[in-house]
PDB file of N, CA and C in Angstrom:
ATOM      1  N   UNK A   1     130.740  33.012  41.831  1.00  0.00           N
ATOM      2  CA  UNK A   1     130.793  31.917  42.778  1.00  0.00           C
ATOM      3  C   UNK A   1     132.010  31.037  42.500  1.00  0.00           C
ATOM      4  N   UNK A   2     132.243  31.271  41.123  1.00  0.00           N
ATOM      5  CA  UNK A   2     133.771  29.996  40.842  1.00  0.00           C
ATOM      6  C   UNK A   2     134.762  30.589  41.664  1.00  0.00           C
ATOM      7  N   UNK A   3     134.970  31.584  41.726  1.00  0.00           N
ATOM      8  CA  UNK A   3     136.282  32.200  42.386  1.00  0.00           C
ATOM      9  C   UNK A   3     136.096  32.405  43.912  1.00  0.00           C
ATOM     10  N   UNK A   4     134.847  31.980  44.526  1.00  0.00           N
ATOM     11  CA  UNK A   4     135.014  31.386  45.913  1.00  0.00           C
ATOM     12  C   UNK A   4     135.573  29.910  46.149  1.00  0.00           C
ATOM     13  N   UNK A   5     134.642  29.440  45.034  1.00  0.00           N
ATOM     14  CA  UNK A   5     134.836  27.357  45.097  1.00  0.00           C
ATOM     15  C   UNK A   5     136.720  27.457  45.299  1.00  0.00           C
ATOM     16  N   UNK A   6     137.096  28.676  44.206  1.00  0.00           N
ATOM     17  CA  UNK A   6     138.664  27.721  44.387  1.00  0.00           C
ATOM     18  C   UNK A   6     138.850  28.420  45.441  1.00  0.00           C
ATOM     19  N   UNK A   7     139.005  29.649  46.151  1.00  0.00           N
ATOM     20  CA  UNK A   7     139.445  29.935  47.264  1.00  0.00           C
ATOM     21  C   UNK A   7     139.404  28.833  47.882  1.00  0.00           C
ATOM     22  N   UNK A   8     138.465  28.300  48.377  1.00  0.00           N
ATOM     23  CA  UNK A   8     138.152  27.300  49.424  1.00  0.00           C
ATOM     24  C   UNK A   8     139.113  26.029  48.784  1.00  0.00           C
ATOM     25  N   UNK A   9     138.976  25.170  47.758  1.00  0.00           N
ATOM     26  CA  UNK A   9     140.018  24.381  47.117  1.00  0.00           C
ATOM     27  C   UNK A   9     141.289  24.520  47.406  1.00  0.00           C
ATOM     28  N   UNK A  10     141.788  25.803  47.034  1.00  0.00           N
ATOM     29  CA  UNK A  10     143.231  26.435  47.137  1.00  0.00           C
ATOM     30  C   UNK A  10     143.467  26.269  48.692  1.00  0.00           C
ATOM     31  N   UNK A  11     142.358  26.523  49.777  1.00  0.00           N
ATOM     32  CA  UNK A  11     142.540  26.657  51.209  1.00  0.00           C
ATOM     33  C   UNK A  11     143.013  25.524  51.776  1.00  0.00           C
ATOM     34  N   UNK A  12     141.770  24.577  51.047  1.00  0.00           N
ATOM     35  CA  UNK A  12     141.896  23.077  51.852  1.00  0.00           C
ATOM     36  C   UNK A  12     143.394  22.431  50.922  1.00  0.00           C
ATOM     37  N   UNK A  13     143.233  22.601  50.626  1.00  0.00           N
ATOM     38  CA  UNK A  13     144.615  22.187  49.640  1.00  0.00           C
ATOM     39  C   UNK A  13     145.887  22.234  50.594  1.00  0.00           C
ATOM     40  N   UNK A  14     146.060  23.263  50.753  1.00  0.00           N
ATOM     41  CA  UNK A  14     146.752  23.837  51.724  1.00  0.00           C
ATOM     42  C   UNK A  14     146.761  23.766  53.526  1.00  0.00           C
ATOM     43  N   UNK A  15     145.956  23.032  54.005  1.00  0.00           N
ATOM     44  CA  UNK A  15     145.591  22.355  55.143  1.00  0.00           C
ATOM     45  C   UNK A  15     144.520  23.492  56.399  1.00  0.00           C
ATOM     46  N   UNK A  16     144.104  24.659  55.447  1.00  0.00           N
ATOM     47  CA  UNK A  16     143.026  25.371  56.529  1.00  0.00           C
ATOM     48  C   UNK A  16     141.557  24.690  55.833  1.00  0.00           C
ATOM     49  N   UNK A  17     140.791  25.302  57.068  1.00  0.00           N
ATOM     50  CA  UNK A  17     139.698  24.732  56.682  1.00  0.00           C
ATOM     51  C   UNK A  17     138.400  25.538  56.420  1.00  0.00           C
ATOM     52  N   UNK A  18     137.640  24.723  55.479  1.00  0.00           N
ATOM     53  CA  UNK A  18     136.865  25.811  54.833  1.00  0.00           C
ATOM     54  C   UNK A  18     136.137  26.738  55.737  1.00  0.00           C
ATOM     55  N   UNK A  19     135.695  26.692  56.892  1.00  0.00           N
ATOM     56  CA  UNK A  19     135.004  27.604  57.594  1.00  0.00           C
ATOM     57  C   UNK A  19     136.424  28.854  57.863  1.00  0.00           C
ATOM     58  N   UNK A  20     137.532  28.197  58.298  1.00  0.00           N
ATOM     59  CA  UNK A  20     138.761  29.525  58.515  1.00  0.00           C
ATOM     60  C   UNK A  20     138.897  30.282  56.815  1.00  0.00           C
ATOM     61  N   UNK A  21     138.523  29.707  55.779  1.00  0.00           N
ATOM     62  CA  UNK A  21     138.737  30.339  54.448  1.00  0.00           C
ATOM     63  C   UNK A  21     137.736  31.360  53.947  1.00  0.00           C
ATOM     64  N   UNK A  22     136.443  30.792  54.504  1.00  0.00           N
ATOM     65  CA  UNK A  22     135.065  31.896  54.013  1.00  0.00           C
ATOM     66  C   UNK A  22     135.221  33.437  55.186  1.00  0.00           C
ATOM     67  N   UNK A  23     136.184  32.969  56.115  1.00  0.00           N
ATOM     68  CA  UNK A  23     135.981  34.013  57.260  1.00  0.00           C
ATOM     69  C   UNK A  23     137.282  34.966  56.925  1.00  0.00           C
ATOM     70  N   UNK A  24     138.037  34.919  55.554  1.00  0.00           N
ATOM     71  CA  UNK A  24     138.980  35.511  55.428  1.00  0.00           C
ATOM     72  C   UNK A  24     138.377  36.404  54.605  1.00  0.00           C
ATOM     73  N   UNK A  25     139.049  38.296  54.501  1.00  0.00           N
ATOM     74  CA  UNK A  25     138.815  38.905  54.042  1.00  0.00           C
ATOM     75  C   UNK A  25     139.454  39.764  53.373  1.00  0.00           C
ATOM     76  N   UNK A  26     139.841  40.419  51.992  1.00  0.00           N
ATOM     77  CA  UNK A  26     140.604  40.862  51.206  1.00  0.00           C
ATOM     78  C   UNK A  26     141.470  42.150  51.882  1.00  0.00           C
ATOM     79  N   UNK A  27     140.968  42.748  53.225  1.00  0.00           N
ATOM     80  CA  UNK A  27     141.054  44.173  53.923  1.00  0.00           C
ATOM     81  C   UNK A  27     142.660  43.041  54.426  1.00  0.00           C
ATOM     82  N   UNK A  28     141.977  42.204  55.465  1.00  0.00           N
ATOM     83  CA  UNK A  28     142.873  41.343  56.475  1.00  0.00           C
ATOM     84  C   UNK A  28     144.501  40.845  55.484  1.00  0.00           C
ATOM     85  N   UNK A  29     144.165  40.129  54.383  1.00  0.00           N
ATOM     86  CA  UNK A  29     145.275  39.713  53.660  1.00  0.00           C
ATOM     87  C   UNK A  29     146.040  41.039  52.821  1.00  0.00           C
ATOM     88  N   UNK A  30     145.447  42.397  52.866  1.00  0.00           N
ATOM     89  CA  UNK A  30     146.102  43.550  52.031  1.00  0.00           C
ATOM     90  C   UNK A  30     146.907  43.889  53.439  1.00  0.00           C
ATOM     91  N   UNK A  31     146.769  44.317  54.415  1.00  0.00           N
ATOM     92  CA  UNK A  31     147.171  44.622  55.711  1.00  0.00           C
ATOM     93  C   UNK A  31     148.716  43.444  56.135  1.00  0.00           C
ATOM     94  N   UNK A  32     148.240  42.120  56.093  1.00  0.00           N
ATOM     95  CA  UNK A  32     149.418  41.116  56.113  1.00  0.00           C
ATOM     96  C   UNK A  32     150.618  41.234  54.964  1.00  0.00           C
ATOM     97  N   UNK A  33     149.987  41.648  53.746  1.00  0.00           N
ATOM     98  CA  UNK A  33     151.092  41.576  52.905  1.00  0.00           C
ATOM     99  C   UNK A  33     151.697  43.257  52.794  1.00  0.00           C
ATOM    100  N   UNK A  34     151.392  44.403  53.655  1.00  0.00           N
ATOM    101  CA  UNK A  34     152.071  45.403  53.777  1.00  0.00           C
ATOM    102  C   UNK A  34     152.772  44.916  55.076  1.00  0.00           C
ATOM    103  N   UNK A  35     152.536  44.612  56.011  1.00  0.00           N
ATOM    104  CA  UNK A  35     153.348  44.108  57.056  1.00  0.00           C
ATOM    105  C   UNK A  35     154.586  43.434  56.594  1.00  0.00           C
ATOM    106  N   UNK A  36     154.433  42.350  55.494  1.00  0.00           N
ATOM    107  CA  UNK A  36     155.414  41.214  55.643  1.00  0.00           C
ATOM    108  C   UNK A  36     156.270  41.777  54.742  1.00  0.00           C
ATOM    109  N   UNK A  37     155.640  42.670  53.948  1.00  0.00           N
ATOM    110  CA  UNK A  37     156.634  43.917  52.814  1.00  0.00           C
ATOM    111  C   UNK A  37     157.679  44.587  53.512  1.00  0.00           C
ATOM    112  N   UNK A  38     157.157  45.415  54.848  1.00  0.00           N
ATOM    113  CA  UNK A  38     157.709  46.117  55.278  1.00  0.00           C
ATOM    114  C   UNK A  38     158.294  46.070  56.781  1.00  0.00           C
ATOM    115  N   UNK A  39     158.025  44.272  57.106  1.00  0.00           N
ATOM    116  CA  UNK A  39     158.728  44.340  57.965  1.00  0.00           C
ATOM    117  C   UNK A  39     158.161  44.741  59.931  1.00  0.00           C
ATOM    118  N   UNK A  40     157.318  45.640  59.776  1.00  0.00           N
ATOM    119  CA  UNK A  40     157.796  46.579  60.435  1.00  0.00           C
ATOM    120  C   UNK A  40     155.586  46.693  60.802  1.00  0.00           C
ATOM    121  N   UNK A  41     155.051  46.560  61.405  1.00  0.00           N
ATOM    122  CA  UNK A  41     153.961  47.126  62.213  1.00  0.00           C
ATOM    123  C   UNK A  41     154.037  48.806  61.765  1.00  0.00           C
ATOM    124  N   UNK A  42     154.493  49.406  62.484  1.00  0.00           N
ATOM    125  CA  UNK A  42     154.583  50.945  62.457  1.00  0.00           C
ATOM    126  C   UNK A  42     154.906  51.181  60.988  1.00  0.00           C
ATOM    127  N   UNK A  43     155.567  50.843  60.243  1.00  0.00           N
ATOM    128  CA  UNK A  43     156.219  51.233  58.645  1.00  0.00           C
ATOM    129  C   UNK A  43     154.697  50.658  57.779  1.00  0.00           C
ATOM    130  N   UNK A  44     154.219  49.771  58.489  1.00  0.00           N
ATOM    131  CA  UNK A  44     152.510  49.296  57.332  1.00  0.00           C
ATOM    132  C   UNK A  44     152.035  50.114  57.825  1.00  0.00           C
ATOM    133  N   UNK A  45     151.611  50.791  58.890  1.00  0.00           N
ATOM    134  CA  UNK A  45     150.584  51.699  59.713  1.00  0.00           C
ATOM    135  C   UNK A  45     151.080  53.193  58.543  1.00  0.00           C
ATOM    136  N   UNK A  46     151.970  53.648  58.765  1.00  0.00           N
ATOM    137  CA  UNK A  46     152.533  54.859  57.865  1.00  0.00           C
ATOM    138  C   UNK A  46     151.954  54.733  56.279  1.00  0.00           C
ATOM    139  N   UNK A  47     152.296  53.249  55.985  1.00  0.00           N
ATOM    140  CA  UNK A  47     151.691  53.182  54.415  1.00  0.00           C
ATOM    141  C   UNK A  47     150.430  53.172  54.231  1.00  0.00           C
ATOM    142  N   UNK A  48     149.781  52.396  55.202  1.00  0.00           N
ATOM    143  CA  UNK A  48     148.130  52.341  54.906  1.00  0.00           C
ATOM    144  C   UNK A  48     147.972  53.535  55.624  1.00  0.00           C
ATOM    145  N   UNK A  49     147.978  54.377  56.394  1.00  0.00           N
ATOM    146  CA  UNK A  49     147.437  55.345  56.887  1.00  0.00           C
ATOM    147  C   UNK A  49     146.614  54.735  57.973  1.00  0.00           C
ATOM    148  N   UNK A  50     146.890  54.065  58.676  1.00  0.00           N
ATOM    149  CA  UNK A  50     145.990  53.506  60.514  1.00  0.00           C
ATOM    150  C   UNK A  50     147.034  53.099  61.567  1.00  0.00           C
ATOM    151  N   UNK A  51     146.260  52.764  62.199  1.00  0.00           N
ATOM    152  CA  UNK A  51     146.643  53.163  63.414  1.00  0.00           C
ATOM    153  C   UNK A  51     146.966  51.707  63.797  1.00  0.00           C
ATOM    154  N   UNK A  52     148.556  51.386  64.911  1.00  0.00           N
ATOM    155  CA  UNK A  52     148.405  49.722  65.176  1.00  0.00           C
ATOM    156  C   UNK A  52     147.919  48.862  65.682  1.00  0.00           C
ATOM    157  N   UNK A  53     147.181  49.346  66.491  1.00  0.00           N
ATOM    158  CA  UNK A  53     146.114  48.773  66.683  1.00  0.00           C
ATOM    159  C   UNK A  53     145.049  48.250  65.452  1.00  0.00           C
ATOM    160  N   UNK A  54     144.825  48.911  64.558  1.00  0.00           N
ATOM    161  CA  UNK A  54     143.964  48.456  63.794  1.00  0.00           C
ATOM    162  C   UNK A  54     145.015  47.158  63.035  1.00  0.00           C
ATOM    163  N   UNK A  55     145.695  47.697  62.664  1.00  0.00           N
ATOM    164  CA  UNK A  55     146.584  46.509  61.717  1.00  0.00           C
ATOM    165  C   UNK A  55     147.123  45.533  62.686  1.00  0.00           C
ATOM    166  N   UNK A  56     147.562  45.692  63.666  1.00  0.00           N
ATOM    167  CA  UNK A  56     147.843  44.347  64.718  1.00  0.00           C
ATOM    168  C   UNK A  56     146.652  43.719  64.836  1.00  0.00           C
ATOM    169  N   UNK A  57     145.559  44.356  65.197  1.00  0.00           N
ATOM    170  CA  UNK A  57     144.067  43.420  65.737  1.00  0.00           C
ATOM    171  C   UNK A  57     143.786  42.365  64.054  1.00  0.00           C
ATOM    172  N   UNK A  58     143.521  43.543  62.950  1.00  0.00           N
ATOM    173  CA  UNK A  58     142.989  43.005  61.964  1.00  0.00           C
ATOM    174  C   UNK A  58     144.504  41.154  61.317  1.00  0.00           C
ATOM    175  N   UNK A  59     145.495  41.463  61.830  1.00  0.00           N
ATOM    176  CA  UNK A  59     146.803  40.329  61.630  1.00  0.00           C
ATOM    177  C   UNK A  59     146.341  39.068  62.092  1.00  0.00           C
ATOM    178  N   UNK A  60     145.953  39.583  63.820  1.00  0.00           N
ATOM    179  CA  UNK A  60     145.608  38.701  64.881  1.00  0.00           C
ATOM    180  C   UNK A  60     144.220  38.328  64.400  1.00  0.00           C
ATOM    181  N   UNK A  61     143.136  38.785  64.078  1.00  0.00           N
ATOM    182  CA  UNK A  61     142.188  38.324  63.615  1.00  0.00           C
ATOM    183  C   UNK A  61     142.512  37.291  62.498  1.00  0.00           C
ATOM    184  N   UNK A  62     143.321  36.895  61.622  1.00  0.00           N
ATOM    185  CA  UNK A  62     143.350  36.423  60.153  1.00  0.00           C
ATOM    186  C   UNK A  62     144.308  35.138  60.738  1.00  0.00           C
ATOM    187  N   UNK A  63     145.333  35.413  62.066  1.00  0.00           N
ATOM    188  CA  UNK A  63     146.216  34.620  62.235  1.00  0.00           C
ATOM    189  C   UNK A  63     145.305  33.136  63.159  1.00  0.00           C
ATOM    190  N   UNK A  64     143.838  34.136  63.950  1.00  0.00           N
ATOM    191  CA  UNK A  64     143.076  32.981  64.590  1.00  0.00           C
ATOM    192  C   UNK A  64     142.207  32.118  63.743  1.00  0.00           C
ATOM    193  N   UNK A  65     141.840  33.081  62.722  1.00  0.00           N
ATOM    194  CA  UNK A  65     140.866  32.285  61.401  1.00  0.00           C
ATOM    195  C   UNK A  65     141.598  31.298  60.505  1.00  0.00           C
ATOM    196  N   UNK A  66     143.138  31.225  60.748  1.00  0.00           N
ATOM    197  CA  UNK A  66     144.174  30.409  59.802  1.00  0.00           C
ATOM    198  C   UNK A  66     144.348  29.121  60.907  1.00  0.00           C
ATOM    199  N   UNK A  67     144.483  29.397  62.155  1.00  0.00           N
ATOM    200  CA  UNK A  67     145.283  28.980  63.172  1.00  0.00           C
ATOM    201  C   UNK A  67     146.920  28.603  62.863  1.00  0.00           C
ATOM    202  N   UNK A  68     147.142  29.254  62.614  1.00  0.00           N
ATOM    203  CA  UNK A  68     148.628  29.453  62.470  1.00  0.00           C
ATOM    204  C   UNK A  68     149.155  31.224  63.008  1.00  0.00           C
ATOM    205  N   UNK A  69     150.692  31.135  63.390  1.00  0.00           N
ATOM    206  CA  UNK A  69     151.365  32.595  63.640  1.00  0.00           C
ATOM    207  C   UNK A  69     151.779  32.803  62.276  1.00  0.00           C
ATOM    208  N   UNK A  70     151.621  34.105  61.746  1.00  0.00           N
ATOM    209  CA  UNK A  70     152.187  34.649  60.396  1.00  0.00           C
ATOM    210  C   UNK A  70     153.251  35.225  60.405  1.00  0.00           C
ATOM    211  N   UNK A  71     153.907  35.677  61.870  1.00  0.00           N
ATOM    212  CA  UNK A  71     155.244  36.332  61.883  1.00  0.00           C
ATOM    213  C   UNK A  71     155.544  35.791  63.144  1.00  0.00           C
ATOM    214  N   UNK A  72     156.800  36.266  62.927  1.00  0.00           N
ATOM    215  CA  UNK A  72     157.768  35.946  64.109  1.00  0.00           C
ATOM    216  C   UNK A  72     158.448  37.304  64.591  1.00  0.00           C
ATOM    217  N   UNK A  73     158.697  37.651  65.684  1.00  0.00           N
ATOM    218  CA  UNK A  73     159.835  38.838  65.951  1.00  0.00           C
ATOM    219  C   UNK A  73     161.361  38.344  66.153  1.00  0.00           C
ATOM    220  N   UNK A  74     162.185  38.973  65.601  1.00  0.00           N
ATOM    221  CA  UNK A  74     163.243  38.931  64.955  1.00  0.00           C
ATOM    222  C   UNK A  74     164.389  40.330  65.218  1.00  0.00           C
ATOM    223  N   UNK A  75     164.399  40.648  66.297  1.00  0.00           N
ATOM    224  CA  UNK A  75     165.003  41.739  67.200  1.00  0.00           C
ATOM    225  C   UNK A  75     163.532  43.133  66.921  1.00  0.00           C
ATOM    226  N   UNK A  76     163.673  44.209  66.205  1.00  0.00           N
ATOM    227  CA  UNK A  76     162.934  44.502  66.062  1.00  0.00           C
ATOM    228  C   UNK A  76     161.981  44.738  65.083  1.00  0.00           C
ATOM    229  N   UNK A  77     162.345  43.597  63.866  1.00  0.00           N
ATOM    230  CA  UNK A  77     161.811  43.047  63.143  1.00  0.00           C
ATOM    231  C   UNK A  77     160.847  42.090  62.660  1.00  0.00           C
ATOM    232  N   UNK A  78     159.576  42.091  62.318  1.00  0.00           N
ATOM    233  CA  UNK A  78     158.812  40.866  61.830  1.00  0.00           C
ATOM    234  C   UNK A  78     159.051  40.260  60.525  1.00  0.00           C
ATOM    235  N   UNK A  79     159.013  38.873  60.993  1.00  0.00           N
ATOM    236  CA  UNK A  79     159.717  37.956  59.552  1.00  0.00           C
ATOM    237  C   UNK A  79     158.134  36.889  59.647  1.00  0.00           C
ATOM    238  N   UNK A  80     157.953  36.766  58.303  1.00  0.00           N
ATOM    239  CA  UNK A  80     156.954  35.660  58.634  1.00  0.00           C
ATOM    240  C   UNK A  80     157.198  34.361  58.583  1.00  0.00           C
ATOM    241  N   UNK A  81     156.707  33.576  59.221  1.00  0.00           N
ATOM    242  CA  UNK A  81     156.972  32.455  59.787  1.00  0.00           C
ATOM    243  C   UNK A  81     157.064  31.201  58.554  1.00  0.00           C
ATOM    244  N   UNK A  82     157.288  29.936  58.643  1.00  0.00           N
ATOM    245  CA  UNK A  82     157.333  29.186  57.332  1.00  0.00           C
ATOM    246  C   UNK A  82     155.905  28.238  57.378  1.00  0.00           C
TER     247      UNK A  82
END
């Protein structure tokens, strides 16, 4: 249970709020940080092995539970946002 309390600490800290922090899930943030690795939708889909739909929906899911955009497009590049 301690290592939820700080999630949520670390969250609000950071200006989301605890209901957008309990609704986050370790699948959603592994998926964002192959994206923001690689740039590239299709180049995370190749590494994780799915399909983009799954990794766009599961982004867009994490980006409505934050309320914030996590990337930006950048010709045909994703950069994440500040």
């Amino acid at each position: 249970m301690k290592h939820k309390e700080n999630s949520i600490l670390w969250g609000v800290y950071f200006g989301f709020n605890e209901s957008a922090i309990s609704m986050l899930n370790y699948r959603q943030l592994h998926y964002f940080w192959v994206v923001a690795k690689t740039g590239s939708i299709v180049r995370a889909c190749e590494q994780l092995n799915l399909t983009a739909q799954t990794v766009s929906g599961q982004i867009s899911l994490l980006e409505a539970a934050l309320g914030v955009d996590l990337f930006q497009r950048v010709g045909r590049r994703l950069e994440m946002t500040e």
